[in-house]
N, C-alpha and C. Protein backbone atom coordinates (compact mmCIF):
# COMPACT_ATOMS: atom_id res chain seq x y z
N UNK A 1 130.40 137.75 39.76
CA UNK A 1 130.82 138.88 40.55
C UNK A 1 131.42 138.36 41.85
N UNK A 2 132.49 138.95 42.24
CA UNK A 2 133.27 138.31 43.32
C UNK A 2 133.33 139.39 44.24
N UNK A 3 132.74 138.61 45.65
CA UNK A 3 132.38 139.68 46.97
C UNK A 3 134.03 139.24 47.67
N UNK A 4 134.46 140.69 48.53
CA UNK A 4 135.55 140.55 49.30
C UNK A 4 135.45 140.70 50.50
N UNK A 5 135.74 139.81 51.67
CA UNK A 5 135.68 140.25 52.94
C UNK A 5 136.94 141.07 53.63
N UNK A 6 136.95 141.67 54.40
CA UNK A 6 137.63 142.46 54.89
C UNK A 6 137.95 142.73 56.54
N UNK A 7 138.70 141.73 56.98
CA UNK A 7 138.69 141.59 58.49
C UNK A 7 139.63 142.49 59.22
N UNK A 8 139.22 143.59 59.85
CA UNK A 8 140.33 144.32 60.42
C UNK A 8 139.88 143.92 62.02
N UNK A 9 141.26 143.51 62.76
CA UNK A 9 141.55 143.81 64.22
C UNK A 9 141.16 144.86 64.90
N UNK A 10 140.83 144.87 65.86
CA UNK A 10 139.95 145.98 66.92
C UNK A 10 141.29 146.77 67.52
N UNK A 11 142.71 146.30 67.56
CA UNK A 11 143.31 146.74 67.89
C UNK A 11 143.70 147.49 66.72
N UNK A 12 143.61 147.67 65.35
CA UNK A 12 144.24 148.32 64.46
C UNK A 12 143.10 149.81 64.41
N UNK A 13 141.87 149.32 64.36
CA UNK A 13 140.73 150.26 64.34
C UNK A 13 141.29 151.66 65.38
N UNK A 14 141.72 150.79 66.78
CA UNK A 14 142.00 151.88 67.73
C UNK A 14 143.87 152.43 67.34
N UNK A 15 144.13 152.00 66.97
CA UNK A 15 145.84 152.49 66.41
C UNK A 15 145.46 153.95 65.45
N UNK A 16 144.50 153.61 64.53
CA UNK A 16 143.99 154.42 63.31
C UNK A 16 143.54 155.93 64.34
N UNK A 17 142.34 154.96 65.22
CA UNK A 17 142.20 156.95 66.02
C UNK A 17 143.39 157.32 66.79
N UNK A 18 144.01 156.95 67.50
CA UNK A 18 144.42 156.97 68.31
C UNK A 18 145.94 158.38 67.41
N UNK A 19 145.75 157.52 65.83
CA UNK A 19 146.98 158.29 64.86
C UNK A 19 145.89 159.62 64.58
N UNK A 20 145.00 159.65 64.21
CA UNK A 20 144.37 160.56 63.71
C UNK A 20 144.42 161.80 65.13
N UNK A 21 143.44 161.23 66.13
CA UNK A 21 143.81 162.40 67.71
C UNK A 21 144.49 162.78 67.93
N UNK A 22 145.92 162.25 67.83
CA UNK A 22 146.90 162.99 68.15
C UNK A 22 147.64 163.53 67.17
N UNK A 23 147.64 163.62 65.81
CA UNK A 23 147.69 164.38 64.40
C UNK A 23 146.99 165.49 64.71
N UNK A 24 145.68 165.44 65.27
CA UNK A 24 145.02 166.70 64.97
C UNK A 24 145.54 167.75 65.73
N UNK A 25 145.94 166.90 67.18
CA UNK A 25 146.22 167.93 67.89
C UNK A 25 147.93 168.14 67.69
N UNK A 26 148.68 167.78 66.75
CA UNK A 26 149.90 168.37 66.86
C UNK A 26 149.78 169.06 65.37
N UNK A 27 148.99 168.94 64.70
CA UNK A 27 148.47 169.82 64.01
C UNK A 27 148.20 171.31 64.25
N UNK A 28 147.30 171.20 65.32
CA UNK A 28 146.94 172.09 66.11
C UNK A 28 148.05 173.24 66.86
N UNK A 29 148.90 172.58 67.70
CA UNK A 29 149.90 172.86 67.85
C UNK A 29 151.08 173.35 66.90
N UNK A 30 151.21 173.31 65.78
CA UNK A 30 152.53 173.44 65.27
C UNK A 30 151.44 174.83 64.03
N UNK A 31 150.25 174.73 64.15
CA UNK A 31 149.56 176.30 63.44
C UNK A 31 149.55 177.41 64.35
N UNK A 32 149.33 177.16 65.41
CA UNK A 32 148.88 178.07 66.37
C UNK A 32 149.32 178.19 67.75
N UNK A 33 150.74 177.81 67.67
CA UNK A 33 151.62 177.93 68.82
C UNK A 33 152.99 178.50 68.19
N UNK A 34 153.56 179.01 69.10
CA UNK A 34 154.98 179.72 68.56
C UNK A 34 155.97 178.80 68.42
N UNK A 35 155.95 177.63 68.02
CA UNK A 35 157.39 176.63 67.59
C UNK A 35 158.45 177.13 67.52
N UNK A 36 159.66 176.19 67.94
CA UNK A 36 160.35 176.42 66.69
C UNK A 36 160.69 175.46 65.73
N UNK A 37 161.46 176.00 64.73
CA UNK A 37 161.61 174.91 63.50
C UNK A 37 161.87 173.56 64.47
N UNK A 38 162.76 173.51 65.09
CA UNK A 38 163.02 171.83 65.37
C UNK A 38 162.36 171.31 66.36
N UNK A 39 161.27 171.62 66.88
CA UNK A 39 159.96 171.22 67.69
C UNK A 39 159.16 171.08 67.08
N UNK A 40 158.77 171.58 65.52
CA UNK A 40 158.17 171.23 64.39
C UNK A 40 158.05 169.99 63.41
N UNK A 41 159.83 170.19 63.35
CA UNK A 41 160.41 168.58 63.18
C UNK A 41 160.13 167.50 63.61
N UNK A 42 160.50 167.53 64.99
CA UNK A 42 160.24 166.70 66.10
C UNK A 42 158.83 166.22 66.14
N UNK A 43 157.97 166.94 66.56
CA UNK A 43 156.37 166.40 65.95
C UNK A 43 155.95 165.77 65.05
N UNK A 44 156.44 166.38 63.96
CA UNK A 44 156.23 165.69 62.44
C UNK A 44 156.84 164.46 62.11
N UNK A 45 158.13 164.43 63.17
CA UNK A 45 158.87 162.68 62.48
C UNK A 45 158.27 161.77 63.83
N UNK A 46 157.72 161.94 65.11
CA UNK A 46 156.83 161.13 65.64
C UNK A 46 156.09 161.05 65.06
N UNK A 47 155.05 161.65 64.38
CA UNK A 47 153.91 161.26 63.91
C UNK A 47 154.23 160.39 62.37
N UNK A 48 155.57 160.60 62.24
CA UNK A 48 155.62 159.88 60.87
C UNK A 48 155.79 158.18 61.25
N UNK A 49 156.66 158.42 62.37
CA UNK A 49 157.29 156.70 63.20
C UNK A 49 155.91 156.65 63.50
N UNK A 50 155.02 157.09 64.18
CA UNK A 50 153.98 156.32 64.64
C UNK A 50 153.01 155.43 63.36
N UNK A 51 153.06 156.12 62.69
CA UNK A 51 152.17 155.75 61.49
C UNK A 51 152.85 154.50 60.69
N UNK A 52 154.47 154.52 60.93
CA UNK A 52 155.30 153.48 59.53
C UNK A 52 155.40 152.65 60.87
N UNK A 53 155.58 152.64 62.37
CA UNK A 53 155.43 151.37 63.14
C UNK A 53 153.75 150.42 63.03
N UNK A 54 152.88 151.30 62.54
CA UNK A 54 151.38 150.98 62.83
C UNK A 54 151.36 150.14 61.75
N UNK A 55 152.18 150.44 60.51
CA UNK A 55 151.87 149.48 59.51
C UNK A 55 152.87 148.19 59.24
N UNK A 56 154.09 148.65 59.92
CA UNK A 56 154.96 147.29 60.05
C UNK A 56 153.90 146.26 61.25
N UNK A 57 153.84 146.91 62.30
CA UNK A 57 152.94 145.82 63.21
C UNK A 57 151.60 145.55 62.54
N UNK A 58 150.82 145.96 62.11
CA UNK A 58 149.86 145.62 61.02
C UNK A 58 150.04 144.37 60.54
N UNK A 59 151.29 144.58 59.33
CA UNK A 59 151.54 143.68 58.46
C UNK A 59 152.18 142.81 59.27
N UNK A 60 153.03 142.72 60.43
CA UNK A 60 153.50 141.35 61.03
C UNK A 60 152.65 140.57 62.00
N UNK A 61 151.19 141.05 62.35
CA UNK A 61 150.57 140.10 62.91
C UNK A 61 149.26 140.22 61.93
N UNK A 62 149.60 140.46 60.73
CA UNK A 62 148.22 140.21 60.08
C UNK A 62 147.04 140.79 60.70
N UNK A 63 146.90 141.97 61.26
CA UNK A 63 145.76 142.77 61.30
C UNK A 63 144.71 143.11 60.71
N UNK A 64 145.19 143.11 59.34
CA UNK A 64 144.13 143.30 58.16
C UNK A 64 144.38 142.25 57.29
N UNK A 65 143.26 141.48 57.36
CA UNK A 65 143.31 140.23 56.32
C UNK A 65 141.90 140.76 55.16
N UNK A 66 142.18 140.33 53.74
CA UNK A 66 141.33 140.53 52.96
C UNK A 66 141.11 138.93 52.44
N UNK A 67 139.66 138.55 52.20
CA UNK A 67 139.48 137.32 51.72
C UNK A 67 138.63 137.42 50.18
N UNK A 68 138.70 136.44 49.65
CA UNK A 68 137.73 136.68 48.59
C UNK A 68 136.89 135.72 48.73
N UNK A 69 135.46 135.86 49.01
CA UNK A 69 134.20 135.08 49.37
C UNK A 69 134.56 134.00 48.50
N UNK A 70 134.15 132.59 49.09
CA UNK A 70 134.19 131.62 48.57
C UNK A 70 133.37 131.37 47.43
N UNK A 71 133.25 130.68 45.91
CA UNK A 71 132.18 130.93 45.37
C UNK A 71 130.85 129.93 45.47
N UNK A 72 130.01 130.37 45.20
CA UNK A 72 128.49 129.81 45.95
C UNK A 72 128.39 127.90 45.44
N UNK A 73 127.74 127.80 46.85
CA UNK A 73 127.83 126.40 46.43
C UNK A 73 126.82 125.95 45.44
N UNK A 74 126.54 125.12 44.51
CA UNK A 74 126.00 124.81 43.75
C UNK A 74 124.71 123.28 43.87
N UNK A 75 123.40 123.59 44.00
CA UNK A 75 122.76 122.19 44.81
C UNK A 75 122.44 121.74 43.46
N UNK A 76 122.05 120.12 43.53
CA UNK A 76 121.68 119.46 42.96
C UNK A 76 120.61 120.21 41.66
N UNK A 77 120.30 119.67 40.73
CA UNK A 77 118.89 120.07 40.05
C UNK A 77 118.06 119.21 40.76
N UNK A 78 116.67 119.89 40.45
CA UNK A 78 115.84 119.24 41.10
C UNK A 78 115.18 117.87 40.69
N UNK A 79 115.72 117.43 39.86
CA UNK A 79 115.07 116.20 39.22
C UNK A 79 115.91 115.20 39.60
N UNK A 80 117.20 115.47 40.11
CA UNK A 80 118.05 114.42 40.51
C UNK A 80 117.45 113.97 42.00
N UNK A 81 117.11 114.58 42.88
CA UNK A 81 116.93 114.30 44.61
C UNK A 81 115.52 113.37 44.30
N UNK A 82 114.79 113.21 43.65
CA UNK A 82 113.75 112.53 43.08
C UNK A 82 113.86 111.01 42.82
N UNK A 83 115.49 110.95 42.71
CA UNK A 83 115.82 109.64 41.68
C UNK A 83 116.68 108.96 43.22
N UNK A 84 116.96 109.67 44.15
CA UNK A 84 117.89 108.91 45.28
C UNK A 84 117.17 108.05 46.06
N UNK A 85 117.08 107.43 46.63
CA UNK A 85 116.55 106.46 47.33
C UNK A 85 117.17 106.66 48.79
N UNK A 86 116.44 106.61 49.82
CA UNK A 86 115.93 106.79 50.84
C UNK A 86 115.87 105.33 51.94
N UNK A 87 116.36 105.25 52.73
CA UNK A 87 116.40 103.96 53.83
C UNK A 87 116.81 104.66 54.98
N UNK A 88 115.72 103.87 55.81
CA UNK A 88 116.33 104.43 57.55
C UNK A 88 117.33 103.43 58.29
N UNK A 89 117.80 103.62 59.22
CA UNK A 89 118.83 102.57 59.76
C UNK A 89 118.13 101.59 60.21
N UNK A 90 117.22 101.55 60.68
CA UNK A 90 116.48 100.45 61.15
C UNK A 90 116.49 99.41 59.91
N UNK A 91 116.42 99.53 58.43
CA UNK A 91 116.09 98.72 57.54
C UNK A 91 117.20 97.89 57.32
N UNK A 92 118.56 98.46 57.90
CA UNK A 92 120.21 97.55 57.79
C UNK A 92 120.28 96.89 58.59
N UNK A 93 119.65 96.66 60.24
CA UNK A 93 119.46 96.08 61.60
C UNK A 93 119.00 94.62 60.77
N UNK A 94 120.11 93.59 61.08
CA UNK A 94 119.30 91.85 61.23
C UNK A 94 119.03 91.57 62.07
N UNK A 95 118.19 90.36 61.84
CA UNK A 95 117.17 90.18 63.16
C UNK A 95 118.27 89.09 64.01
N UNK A 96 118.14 89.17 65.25
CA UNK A 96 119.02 88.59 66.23
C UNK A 96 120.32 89.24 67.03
N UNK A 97 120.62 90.33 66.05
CA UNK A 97 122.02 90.84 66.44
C UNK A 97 121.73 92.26 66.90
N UNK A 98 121.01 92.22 68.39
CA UNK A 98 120.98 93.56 69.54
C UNK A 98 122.17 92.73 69.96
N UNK A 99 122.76 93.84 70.58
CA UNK A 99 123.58 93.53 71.89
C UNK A 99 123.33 94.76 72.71
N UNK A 100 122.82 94.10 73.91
CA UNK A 100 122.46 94.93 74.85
C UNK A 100 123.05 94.60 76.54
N UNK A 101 123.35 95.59 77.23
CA UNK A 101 123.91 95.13 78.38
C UNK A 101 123.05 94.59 79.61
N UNK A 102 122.34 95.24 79.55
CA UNK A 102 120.59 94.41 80.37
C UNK A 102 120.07 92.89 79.71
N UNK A 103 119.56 92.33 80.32
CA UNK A 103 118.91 91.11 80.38
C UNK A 103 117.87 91.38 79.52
N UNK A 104 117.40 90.51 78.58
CA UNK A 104 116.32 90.32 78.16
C UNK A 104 114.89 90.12 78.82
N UNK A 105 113.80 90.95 78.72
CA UNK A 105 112.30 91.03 79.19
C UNK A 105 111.59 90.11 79.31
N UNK A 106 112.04 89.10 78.25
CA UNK A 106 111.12 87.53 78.86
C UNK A 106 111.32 86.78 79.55
């Protein structure tokens, strides 16, 4: 089963109300105000440019990116980590070869 992420911009979130608020209210306006036909118009093809600019700028700065979750990583079985062998760095250190910038203690 394949999970999808879905990253939308904070600036697109506010484009979306910002289309919807002022839809409602020229909505509002063009039921229950005395228009006329071409003040009707006029409303209706702003609100149409606002909406087809929201999705050209959308799509040219990638506003909404969709990803498809990477698929899960897969660990060892457990009988293999059993069989690796284990050394600390100290066990690769030969004897004689510190180099240190201080003087020696004896």
């Amino acid at each position: 089963m394949s999970h999808i992420h879905i990253r939308v911009h904070r600036w697109v979130v506010w484009w979306l109300c910002l289309g919807v608020i002022f839809g409602a209210i020229a909505l509002v306006n063009i039921l229950f105000r005395d228009l006329t036909r071409t003040q009707d118009k006029i409303i209706l093809i702003v609100g149409i440019v606002h909406w087809i600019l929201g999705g050209v700028v959308c799509w040219a700065f990638d506003g909404i990116t969709i990803h498809a979750s990477p698929p899960p990583v897969r660990s060892q079985p457990a009988g293999t980590e059993a069989l690796r062998e284990w050394h600390s760095a100290s066990d690769f250190v030969q004897p004689g070869g510190r180099k240190s910038l201080l003087p020696p203690r004896y």
